[in-house]
N, C-alpha and C. Protein backbone atom coordinates (compact mmCIF):
# COMPACT_ATOMS: atom_id res chain seq x y z
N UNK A 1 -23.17 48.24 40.27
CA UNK A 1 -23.43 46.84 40.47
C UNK A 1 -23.25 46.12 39.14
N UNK A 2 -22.76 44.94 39.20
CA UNK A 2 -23.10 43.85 37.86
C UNK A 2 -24.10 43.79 37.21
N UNK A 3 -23.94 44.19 36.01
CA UNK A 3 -25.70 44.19 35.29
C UNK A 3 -25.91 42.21 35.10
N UNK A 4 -26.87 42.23 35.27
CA UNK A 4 -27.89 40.59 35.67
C UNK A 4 -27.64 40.26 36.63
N UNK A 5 -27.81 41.20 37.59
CA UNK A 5 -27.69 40.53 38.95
C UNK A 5 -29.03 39.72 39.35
N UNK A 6 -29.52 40.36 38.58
CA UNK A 6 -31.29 39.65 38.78
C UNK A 6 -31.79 38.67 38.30
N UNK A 7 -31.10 38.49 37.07
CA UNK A 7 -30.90 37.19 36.12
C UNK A 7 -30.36 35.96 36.55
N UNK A 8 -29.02 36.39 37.14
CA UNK A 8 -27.85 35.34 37.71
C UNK A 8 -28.47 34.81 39.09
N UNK A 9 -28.63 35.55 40.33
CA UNK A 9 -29.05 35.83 41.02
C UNK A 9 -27.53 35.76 42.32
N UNK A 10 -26.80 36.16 41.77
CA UNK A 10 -25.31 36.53 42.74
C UNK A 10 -24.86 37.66 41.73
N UNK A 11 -24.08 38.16 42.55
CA UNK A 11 -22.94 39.81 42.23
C UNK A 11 -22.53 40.38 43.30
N UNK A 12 -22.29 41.34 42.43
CA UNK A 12 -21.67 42.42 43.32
C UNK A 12 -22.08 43.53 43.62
N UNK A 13 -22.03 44.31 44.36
CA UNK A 13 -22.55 45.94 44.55
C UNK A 13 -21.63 46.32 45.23
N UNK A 14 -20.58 47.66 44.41
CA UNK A 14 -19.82 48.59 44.29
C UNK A 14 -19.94 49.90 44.59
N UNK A 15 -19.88 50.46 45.78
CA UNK A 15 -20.14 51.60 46.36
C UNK A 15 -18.58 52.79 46.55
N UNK A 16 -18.47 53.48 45.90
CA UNK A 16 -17.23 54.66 45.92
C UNK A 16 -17.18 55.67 46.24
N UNK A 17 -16.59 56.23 47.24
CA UNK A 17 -16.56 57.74 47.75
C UNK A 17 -14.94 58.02 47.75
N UNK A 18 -14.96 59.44 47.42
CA UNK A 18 -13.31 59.87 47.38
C UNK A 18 -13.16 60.45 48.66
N UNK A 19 -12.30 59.84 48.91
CA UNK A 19 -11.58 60.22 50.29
C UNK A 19 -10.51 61.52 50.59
N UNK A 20 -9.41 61.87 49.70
CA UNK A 20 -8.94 62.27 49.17
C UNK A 20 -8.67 62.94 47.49
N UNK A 21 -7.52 63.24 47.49
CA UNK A 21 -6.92 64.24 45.92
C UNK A 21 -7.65 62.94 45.38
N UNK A 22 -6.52 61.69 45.66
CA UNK A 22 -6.07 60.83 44.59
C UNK A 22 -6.72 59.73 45.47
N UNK A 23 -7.83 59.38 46.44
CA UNK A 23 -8.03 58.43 46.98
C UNK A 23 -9.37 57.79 47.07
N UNK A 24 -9.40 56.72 47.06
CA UNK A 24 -11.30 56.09 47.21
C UNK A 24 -11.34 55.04 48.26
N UNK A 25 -12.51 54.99 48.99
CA UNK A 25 -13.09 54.37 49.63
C UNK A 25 -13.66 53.12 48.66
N UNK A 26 -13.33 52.08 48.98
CA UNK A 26 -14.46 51.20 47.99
C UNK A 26 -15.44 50.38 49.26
N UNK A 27 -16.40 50.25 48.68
CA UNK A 27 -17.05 49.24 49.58
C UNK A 27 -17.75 47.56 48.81
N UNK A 28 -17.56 46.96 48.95
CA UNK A 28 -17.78 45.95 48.21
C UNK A 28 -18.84 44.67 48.97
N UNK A 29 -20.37 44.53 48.28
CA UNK A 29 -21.12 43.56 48.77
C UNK A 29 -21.44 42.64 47.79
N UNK A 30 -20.64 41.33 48.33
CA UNK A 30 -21.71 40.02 47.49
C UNK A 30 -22.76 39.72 48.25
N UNK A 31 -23.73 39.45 46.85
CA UNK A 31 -25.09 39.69 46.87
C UNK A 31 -25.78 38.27 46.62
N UNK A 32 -26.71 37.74 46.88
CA UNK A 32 -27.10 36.36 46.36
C UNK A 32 -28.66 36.90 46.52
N UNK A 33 -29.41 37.60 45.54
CA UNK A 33 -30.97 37.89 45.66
C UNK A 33 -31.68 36.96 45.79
N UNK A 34 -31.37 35.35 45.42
CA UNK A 34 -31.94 34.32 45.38
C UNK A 34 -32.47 34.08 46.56
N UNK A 35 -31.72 33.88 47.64
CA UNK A 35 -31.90 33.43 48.57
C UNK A 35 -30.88 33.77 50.05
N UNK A 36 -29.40 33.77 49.96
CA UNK A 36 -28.85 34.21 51.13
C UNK A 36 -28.62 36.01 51.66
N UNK A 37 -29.13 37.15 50.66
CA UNK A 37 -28.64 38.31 50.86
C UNK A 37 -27.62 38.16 50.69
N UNK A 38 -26.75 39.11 51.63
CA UNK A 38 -25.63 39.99 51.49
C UNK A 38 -24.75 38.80 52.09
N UNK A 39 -24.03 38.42 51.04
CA UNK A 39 -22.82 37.42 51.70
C UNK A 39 -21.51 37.29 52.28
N UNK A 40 -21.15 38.96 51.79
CA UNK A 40 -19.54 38.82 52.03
C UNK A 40 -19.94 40.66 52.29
N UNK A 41 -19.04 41.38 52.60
CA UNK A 41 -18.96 42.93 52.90
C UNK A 41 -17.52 43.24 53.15
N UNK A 42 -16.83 43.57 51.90
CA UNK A 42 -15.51 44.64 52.21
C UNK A 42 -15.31 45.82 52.23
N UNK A 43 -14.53 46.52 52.83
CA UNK A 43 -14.05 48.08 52.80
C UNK A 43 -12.67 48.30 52.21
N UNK A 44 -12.10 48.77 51.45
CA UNK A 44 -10.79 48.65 51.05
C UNK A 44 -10.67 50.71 50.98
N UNK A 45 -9.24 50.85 50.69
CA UNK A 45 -9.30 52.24 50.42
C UNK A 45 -7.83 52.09 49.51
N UNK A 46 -8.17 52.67 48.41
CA UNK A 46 -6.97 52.89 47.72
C UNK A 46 -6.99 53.96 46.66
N UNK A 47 -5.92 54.15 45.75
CA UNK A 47 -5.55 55.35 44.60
C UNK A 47 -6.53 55.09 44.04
N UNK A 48 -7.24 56.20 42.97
CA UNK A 48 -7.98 56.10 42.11
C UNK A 48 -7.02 55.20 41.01
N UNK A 49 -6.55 55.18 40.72
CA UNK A 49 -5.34 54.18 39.46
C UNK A 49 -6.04 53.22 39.98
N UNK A 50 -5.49 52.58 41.26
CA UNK A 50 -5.90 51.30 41.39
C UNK A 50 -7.00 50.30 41.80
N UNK A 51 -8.51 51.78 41.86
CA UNK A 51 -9.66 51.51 42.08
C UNK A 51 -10.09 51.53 40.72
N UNK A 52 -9.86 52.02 39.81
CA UNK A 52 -10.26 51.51 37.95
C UNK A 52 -9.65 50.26 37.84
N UNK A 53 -8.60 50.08 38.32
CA UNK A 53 -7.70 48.43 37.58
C UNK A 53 -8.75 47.23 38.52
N UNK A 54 -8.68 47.50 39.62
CA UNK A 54 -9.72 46.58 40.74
C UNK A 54 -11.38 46.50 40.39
N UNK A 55 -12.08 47.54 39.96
CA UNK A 55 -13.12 48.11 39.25
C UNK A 55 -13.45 46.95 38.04
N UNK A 56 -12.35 46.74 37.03
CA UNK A 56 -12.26 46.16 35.71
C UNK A 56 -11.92 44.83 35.81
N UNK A 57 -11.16 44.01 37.12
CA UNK A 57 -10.88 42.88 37.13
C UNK A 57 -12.12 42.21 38.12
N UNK A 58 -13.12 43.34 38.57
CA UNK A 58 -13.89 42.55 39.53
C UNK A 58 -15.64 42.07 38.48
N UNK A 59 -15.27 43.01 37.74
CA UNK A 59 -16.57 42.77 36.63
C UNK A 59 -16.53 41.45 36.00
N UNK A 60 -14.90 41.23 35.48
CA UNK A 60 -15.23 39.88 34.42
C UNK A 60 -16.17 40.14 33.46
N UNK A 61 -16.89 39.03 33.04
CA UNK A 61 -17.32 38.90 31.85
C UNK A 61 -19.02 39.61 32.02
N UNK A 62 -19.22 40.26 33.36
CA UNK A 62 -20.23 40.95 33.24
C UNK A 62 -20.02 42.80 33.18
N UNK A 63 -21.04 43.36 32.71
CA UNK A 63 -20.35 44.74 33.04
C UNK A 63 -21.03 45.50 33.92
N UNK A 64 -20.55 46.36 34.34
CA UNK A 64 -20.96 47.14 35.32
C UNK A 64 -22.12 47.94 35.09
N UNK A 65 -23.04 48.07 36.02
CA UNK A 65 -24.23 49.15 35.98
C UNK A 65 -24.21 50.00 36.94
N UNK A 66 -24.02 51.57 36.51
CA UNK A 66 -24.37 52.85 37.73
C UNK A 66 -25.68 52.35 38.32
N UNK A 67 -25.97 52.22 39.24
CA UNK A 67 -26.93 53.06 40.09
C UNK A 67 -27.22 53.99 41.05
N UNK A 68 -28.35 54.52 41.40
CA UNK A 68 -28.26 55.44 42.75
C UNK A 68 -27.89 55.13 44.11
N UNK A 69 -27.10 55.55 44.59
CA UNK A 69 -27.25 54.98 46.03
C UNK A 69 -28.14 54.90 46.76
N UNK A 70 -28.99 55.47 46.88
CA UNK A 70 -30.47 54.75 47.91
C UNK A 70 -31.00 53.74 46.75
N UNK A 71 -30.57 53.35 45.76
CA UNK A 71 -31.48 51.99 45.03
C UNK A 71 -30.43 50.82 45.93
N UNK A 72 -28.98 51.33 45.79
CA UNK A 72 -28.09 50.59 46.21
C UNK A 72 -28.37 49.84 47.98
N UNK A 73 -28.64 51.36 48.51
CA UNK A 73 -28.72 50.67 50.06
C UNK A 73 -29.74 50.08 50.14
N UNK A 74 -31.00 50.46 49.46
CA UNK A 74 -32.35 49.69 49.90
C UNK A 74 -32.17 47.93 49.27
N UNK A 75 -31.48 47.97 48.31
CA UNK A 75 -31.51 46.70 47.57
C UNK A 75 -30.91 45.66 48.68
N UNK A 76 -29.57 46.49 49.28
CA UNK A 76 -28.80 45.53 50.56
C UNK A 76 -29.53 45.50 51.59
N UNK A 77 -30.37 46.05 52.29
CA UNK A 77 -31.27 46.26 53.31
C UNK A 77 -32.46 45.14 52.64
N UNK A 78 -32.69 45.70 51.60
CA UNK A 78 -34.41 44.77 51.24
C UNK A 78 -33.66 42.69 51.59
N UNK A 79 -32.64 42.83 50.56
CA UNK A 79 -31.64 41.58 50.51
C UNK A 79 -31.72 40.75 51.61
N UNK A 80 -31.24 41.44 53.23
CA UNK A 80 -30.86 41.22 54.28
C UNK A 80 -32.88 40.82 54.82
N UNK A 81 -32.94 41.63 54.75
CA UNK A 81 -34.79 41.47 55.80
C UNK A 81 -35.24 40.61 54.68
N UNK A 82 -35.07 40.08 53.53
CA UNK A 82 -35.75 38.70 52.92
C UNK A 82 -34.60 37.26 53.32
N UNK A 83 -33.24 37.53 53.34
CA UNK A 83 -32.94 36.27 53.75
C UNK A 83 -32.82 36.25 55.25
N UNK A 84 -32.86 36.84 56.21
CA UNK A 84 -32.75 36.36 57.74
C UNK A 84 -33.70 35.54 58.05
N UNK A 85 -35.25 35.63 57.69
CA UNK A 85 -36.40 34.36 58.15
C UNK A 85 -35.87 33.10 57.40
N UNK A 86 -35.18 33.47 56.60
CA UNK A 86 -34.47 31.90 55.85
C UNK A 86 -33.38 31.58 56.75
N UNK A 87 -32.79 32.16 57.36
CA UNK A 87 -31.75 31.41 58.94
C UNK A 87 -30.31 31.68 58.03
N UNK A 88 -30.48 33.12 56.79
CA UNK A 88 -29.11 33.48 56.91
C UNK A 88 -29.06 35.46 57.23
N UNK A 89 -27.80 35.52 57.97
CA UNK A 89 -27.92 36.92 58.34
C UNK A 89 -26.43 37.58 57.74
N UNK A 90 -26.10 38.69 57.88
CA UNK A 90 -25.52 39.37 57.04
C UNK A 90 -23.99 39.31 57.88
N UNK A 91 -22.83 38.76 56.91
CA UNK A 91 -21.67 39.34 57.87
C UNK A 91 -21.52 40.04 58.80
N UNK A 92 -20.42 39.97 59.81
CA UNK A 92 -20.70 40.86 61.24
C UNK A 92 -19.94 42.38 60.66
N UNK A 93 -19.40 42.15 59.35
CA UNK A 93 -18.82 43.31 59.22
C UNK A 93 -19.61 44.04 58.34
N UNK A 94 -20.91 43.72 57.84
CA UNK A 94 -21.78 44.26 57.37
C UNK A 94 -22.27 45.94 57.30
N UNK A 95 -22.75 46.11 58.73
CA UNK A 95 -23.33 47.71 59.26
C UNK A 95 -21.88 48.12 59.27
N UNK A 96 -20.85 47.71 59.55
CA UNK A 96 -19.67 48.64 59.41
C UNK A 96 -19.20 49.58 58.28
N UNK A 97 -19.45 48.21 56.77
CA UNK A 97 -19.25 48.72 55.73
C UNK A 97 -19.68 49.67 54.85
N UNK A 98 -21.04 49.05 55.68
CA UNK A 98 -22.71 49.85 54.65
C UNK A 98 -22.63 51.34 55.34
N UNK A 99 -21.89 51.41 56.44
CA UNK A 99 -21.32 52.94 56.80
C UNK A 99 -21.17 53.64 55.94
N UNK A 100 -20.39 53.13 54.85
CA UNK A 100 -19.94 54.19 53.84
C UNK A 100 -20.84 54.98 53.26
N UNK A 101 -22.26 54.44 52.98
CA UNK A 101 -23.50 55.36 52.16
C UNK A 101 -22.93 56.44 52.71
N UNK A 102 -22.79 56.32 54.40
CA UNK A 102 -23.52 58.00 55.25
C UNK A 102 -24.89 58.19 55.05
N UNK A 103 -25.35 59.40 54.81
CA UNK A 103 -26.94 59.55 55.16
C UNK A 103 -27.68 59.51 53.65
N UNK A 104 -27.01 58.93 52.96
CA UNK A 104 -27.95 58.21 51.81
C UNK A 104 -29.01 57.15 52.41
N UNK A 105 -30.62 57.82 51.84
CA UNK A 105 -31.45 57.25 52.33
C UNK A 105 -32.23 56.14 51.34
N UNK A 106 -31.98 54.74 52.09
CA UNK A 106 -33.31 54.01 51.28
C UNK A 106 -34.34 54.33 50.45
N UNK A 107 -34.97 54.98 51.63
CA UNK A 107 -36.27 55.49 51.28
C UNK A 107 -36.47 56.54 50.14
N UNK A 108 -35.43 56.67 49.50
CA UNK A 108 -35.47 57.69 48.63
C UNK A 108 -35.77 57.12 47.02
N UNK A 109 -35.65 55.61 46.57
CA UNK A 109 -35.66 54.80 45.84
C UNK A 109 -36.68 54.41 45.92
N UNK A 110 -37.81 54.30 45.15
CA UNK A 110 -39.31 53.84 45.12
C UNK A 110 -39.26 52.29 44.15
N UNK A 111 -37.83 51.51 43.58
CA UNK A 111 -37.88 50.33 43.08
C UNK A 111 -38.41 49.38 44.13
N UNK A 112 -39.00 48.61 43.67
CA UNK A 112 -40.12 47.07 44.34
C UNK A 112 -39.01 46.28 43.92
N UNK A 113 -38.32 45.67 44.67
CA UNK A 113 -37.20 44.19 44.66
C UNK A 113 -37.77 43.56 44.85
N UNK A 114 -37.95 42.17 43.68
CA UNK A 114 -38.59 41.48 44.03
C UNK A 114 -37.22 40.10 44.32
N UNK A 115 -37.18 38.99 44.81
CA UNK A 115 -35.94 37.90 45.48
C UNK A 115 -36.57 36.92 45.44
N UNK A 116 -36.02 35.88 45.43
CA UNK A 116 -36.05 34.49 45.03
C UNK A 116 -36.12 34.35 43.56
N UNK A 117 -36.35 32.97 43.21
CA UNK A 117 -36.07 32.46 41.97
C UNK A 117 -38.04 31.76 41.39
N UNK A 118 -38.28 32.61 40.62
CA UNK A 118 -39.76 32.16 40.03
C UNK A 118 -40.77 32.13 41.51
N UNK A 119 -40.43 32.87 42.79
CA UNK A 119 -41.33 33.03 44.00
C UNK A 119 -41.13 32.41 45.00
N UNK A 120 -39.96 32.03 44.40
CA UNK A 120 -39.55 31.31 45.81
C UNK A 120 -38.30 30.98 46.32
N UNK A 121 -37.28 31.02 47.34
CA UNK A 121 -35.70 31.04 47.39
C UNK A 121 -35.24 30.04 46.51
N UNK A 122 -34.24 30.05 45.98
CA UNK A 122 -33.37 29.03 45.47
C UNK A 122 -31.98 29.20 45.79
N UNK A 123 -31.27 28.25 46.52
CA UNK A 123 -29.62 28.34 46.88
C UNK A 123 -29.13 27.87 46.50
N UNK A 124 -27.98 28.85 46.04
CA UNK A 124 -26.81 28.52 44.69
C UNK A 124 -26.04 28.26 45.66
N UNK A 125 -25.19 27.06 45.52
CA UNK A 125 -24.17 26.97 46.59
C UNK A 125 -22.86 27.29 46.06
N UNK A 126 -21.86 27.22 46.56
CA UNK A 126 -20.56 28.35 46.21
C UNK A 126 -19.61 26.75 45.89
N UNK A 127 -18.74 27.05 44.83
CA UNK A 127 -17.49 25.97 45.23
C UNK A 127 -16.92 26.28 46.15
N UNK A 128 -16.91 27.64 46.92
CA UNK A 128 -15.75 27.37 48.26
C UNK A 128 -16.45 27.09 49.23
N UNK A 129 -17.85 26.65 49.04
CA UNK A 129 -18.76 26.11 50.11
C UNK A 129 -18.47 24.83 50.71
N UNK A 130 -17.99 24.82 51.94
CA UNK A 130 -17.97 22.98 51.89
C UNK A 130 -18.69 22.05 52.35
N UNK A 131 -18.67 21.06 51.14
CA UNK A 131 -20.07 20.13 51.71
C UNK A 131 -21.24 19.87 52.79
N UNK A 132 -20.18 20.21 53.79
CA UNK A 132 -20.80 20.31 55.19
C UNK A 132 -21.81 21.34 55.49
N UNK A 133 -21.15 21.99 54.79
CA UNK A 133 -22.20 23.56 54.99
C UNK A 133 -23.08 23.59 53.82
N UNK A 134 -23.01 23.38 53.10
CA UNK A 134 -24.01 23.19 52.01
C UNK A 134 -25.40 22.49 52.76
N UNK A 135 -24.69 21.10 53.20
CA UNK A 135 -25.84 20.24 53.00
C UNK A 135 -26.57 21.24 54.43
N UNK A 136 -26.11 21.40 55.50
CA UNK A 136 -26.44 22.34 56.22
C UNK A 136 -27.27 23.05 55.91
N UNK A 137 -27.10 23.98 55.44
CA UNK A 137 -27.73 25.56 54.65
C UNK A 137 -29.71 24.33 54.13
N UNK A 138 -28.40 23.47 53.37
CA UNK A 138 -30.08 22.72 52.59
C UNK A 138 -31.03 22.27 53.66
N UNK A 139 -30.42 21.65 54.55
CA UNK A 139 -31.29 21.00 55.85
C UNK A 139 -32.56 22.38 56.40
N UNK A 140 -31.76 23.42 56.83
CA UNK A 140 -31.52 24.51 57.33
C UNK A 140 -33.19 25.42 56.39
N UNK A 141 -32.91 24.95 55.19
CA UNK A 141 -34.32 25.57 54.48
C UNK A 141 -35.56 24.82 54.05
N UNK A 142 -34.69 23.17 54.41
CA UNK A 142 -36.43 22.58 54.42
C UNK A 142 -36.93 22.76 55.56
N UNK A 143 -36.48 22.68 56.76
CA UNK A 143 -36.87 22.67 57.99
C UNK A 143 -37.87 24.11 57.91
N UNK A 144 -37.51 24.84 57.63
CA UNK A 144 -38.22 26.17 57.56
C UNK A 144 -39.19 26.65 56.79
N UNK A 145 -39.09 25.95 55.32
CA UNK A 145 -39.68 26.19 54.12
C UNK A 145 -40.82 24.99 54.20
N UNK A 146 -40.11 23.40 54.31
CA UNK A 146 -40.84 22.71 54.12
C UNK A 146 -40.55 21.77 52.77
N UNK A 147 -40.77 20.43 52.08
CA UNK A 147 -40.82 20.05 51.05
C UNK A 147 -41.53 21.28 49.94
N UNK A 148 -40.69 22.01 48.46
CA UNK A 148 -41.35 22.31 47.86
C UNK A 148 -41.13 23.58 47.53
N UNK A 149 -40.76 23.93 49.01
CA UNK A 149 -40.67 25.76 49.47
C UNK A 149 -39.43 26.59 49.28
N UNK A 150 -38.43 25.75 48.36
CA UNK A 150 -37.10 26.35 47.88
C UNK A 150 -36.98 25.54 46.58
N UNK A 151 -35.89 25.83 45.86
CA UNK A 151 -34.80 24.98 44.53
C UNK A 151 -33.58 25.38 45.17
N UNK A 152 -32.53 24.27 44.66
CA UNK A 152 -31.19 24.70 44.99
C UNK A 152 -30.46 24.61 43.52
N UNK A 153 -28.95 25.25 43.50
CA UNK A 153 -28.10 24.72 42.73
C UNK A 153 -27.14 24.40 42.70
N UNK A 154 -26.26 23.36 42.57
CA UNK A 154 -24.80 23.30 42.98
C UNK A 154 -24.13 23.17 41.90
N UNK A 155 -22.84 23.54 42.26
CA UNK A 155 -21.87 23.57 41.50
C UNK A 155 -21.48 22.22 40.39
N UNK A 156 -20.73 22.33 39.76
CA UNK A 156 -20.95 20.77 39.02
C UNK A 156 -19.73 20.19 39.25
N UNK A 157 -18.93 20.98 40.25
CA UNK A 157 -18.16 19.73 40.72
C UNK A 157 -18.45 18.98 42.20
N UNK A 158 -19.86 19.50 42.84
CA UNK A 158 -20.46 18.48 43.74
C UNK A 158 -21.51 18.08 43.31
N UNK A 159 -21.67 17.73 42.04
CA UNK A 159 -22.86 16.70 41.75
C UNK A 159 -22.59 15.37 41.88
N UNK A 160 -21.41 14.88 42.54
CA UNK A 160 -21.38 13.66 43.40
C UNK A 160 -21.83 13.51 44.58
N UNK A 161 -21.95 14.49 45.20
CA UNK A 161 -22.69 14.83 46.74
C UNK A 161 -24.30 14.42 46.23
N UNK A 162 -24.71 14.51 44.97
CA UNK A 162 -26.38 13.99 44.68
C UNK A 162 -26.35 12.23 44.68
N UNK A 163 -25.34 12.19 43.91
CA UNK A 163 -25.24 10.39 43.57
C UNK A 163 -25.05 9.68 45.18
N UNK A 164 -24.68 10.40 46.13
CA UNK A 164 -24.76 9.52 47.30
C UNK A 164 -25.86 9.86 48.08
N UNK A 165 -27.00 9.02 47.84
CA UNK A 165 -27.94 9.08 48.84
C UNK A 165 -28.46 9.18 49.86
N UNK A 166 -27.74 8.45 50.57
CA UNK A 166 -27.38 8.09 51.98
C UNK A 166 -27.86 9.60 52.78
N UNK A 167 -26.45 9.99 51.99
CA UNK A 167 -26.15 11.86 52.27
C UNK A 167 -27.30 12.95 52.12
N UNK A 168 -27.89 12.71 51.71
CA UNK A 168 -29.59 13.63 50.95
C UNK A 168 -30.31 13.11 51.19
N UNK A 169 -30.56 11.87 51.28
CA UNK A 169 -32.00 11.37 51.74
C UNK A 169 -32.86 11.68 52.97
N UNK A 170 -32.19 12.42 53.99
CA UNK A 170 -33.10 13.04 54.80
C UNK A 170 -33.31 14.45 54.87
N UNK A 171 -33.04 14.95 53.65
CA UNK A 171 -34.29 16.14 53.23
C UNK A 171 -34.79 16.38 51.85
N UNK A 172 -33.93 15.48 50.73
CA UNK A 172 -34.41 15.65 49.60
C UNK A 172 -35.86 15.21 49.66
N UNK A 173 -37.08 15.36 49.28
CA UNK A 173 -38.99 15.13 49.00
C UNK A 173 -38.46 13.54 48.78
N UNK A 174 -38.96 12.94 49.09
CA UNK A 174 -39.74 11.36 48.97
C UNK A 174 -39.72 11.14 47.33
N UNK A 175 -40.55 12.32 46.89
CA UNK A 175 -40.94 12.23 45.05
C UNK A 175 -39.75 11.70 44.49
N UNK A 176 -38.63 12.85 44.81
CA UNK A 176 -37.59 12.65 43.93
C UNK A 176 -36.60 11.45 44.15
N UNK A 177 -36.31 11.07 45.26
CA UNK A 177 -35.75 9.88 45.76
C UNK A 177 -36.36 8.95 45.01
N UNK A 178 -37.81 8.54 45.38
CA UNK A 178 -38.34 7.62 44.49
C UNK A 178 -38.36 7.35 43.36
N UNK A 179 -38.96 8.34 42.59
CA UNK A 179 -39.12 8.78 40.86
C UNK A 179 -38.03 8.72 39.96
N UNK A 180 -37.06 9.89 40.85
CA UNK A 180 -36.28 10.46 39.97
C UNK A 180 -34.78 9.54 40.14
N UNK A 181 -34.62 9.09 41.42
CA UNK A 181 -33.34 8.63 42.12
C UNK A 181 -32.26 9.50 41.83
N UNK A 182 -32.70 10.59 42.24
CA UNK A 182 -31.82 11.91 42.03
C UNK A 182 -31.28 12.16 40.84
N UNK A 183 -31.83 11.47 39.88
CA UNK A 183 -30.84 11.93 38.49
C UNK A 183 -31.02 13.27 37.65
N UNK A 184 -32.44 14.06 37.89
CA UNK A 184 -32.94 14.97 37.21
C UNK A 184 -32.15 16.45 38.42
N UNK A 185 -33.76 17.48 37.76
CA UNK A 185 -33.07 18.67 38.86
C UNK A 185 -33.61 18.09 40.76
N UNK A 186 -33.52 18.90 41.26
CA UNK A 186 -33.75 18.40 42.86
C UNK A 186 -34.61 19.26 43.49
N UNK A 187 -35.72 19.87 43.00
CA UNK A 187 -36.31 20.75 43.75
C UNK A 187 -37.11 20.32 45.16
N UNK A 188 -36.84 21.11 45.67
CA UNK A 188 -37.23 21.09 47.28
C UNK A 188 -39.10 21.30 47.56
């Protein structure tokens, strides 16, 4: 996995089994501990050559951390059963992928995950998120949470989506509308 995944609160988790001489299984989960779980779930299979070159371009500017696989599955499992009461659930291709453990057990990992941001969800929204779904997702966690009961973050090329009011004013808190007129952070 990406070391600061816990820090950042998005990554990746990188799961590899050899299939073959010269061949790997990869399995690939974006992760958002903050608040949505497991966001995306691929399976790819290719040469070991080209699972190091894919390996090294998927890290970027973070680097990679071994872990065990039952820290691995429990972390995607713990991930998933903290964001579904938040009204997000895991790709449909999810249990397909997470196939790959095989009978690597959770339960074999005694780490305490702890999720959200300072105790409480916070949603990072994606630039390939679109507006629509953003504000969605946001609606989507006061309704559930309540004024108070999340933080979000967006990208900074929709911090024009804050300057129009209109658009936020029926779930951004009263406080901040009033007080702040959205110019500060936006906590929920």
């Amino acid at each position: 996995m990406v070391e600061g995944l816990f820090e950042h609160g998005l990554g990746l988790v990188v799961l590899a089994r050899k299939t073959g001489i010269r061949e790997v299984a990869m399995a690939t989960f974006m992760l958002d501990i903050y608040c949505r779980g497991v966001r995306g779930a691929v399976l790819d299979c290719m040469s070991s050559q080209e699972f190091d070159y894919v390996l090294d371009q998927m890290g970027g500017a973070l680097p990679w951390v071994s872990v065990d696989p039952s820290y691995a599955r429990k972390l995607l499992r713990e991930a998933t059963k903290y964001a579904e009461p938040l009204g997000f659930m895991p790709p449909r291709e999810f249990a397909a992928v997470e196939a790959l453990f095989g009978d690597v057990s959770p339960d074999a990992c005694d780490t305490v995950f702890r999720f959200g941001l300072n105790g409480r969800p916070c949603y990072i929204a994606s630039q390939d998120d679109p507006p629509g779904k953003t504000r969605s997702q946001l609606k989507q966690l006061r309704n559930r949470l309540g004024e108070g009961g999340f933080s979000f973050i967006l990208p900074a090329d929709d911090l024009d989506l804050v300057e129009d009011g209109a658009a936020w004013e029926e779930f951004l808190p009263d406080e901040v509308l009033r007080d702040r007129g959205l110019a500060d952070e936006i906590p929920f």
